[in-house]
Structures are given as structure tokens and as C-alpha cells.
C-alpha atoms as a PDB file:
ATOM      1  CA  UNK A   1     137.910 140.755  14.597  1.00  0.00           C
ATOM      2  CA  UNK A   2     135.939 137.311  13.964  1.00  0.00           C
ATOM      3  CA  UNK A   3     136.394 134.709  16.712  1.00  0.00           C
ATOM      4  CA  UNK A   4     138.268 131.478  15.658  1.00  0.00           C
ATOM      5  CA  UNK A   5     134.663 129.763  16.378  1.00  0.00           C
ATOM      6  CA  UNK A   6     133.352 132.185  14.149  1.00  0.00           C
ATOM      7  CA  UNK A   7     135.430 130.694  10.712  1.00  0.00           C
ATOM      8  CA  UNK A   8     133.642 128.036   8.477  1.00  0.00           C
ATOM      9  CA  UNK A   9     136.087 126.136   6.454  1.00  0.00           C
ATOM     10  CA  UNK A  10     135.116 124.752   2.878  1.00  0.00           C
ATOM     11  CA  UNK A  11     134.769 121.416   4.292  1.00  0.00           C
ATOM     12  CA  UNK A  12     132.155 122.376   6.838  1.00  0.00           C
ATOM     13  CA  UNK A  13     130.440 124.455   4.503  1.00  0.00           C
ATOM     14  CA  UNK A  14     130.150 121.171   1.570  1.00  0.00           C
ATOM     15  CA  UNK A  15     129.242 118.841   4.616  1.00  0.00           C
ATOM     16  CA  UNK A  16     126.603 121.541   5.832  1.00  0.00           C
ATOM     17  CA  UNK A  17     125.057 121.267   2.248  1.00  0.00           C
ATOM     18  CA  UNK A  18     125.510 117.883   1.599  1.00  0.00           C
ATOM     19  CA  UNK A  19     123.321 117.227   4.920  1.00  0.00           C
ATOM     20  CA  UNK A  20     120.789 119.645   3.980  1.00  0.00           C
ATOM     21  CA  UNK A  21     120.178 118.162   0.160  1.00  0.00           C
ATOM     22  CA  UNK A  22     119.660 115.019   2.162  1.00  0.00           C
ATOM     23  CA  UNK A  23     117.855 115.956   4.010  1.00  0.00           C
ATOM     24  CA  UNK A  24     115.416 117.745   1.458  1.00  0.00           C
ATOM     25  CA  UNK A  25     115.181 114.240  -0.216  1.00  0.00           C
ATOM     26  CA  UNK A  26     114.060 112.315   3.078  1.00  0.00           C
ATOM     27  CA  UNK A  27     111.458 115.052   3.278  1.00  0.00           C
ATOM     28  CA  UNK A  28     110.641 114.358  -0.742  1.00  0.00           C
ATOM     29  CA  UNK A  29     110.096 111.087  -0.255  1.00  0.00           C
ATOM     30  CA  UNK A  30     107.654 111.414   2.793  1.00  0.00           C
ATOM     31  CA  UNK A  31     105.156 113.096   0.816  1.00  0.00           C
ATOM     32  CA  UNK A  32     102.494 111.584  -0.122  1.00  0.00           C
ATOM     33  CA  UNK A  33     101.958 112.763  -3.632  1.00  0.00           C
ATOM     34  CA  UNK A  34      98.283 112.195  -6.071  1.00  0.00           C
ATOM     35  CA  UNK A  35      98.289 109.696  -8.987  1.00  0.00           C
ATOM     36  CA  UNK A  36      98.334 111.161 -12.799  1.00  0.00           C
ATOM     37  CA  UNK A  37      94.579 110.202 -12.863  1.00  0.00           C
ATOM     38  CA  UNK A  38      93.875 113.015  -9.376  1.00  0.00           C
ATOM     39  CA  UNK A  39      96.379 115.253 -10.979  1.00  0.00           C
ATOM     40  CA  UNK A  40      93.699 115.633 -14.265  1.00  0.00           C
ATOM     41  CA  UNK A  41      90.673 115.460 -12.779  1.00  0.00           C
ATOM     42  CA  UNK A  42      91.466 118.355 -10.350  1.00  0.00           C
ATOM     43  CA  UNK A  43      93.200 120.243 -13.151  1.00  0.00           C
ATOM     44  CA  UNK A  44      89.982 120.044 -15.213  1.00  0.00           C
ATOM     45  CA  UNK A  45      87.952 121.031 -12.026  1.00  0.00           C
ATOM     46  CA  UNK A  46      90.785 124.147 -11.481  1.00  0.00           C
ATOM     47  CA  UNK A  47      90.047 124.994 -15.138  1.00  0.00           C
ATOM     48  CA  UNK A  48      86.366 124.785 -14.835  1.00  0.00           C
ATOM     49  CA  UNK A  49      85.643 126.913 -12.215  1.00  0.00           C
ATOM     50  CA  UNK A  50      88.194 129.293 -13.529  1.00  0.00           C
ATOM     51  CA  UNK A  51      85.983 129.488 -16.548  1.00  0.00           C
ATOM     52  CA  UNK A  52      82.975 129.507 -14.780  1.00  0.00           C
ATOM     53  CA  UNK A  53      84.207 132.298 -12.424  1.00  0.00           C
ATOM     54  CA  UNK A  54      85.852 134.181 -15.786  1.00  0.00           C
ATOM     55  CA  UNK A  55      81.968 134.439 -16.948  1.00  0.00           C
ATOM     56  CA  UNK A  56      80.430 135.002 -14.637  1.00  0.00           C
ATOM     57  CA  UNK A  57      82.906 138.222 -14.032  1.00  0.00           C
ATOM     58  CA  UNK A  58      81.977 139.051 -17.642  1.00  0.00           C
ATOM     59  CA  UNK A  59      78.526 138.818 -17.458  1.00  0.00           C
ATOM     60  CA  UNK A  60      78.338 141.161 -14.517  1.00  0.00           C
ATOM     61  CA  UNK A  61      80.681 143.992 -16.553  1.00  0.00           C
ATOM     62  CA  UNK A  62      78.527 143.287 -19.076  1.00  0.00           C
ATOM     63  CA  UNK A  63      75.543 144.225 -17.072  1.00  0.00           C
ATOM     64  CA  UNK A  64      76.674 147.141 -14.618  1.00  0.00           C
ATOM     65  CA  UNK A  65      78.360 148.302 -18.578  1.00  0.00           C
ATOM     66  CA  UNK A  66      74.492 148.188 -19.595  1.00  0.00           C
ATOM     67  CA  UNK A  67      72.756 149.344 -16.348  1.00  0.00           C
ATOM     68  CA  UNK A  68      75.361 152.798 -16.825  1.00  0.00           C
ATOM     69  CA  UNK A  69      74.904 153.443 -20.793  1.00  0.00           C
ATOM     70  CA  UNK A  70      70.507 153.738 -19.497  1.00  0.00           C
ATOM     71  CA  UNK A  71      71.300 155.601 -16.574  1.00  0.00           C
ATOM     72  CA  UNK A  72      73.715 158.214 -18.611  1.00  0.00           C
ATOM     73  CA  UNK A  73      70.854 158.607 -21.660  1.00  0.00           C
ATOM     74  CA  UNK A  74      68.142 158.768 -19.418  1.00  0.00           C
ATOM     75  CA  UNK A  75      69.822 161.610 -17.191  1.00  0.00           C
ATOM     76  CA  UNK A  76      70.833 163.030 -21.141  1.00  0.00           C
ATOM     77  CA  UNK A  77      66.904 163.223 -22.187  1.00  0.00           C
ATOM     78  CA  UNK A  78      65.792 164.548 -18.475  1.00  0.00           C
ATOM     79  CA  UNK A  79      68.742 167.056 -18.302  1.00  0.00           C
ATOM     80  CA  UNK A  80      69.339 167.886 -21.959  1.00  0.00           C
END
């Protein structure tokens, strides 16, 4: 059996998340957040190095790709 202290009317329960929205919007508005121009610039840097990173990932398949396809026809000629 729940205790009376237990029970939550509606009331509580809309003033409970009325409080907590508010504060979620103090907390909003101590943030410091970057301008537009910051936001772009470290987009473009994100982007970069994701595309820098992306080739260089490819150019290393590429090569290991390579490095097997001699290893297999050399062991083919040695081996038969």
C-alpha cells in the first residue's frame, strides 16, 4: 500500500515541470554560445580534416590492396 507521502497530485506534478523547464532556460541562457562567423570556420575545419582523414584512409587501402595483389602473384609464380 503507497504511503499518503508517497501520492503526487497533478498540481505537483505541472509545478514540478514548470520549475524544471525554467530552470532548463536559466541554464540556456548562461551559455556562452560562438558567433555564426566561429560556427563556419570550425565547420569548414570539421569538414577538412574529415576529408583529409577520409584520404588518407583510402590511400592506405589502396596501398596494403596493392602490397597483397604482389605478395599473392609472387607466392603464385614461386609456388605454381
Amino acid at each position: 500500500m503507497t504511503s499518503p507521502s508517497k501520492i503526487v497530485t497533478m498540481k505537483e506534478k505541472e509545478k514540478n515541470r514548470t520549475t524544471y523547464f525554467r530552470e532548463v532556460q536559466k541554464e540556456l541562457k548562461k551559455i556562452s554560445w560562438v558567433s555564426k562567423k566561429d560556427l563556419f570556420m570550425l565547420t569548414k575545419v570539421v569538414l577538412g580534416a574529415t576529408l583529409i582523414c577520409g584520404l588518407g584512409i583510402y590511400v592506405a587501402d589502396v596501398t596494403v590492396q596493392n602490397a597483397l595483389q604482389m605478395v599473392y602473384k609472387i607466392l603464385h609464380l614461386v609456388i605454381g
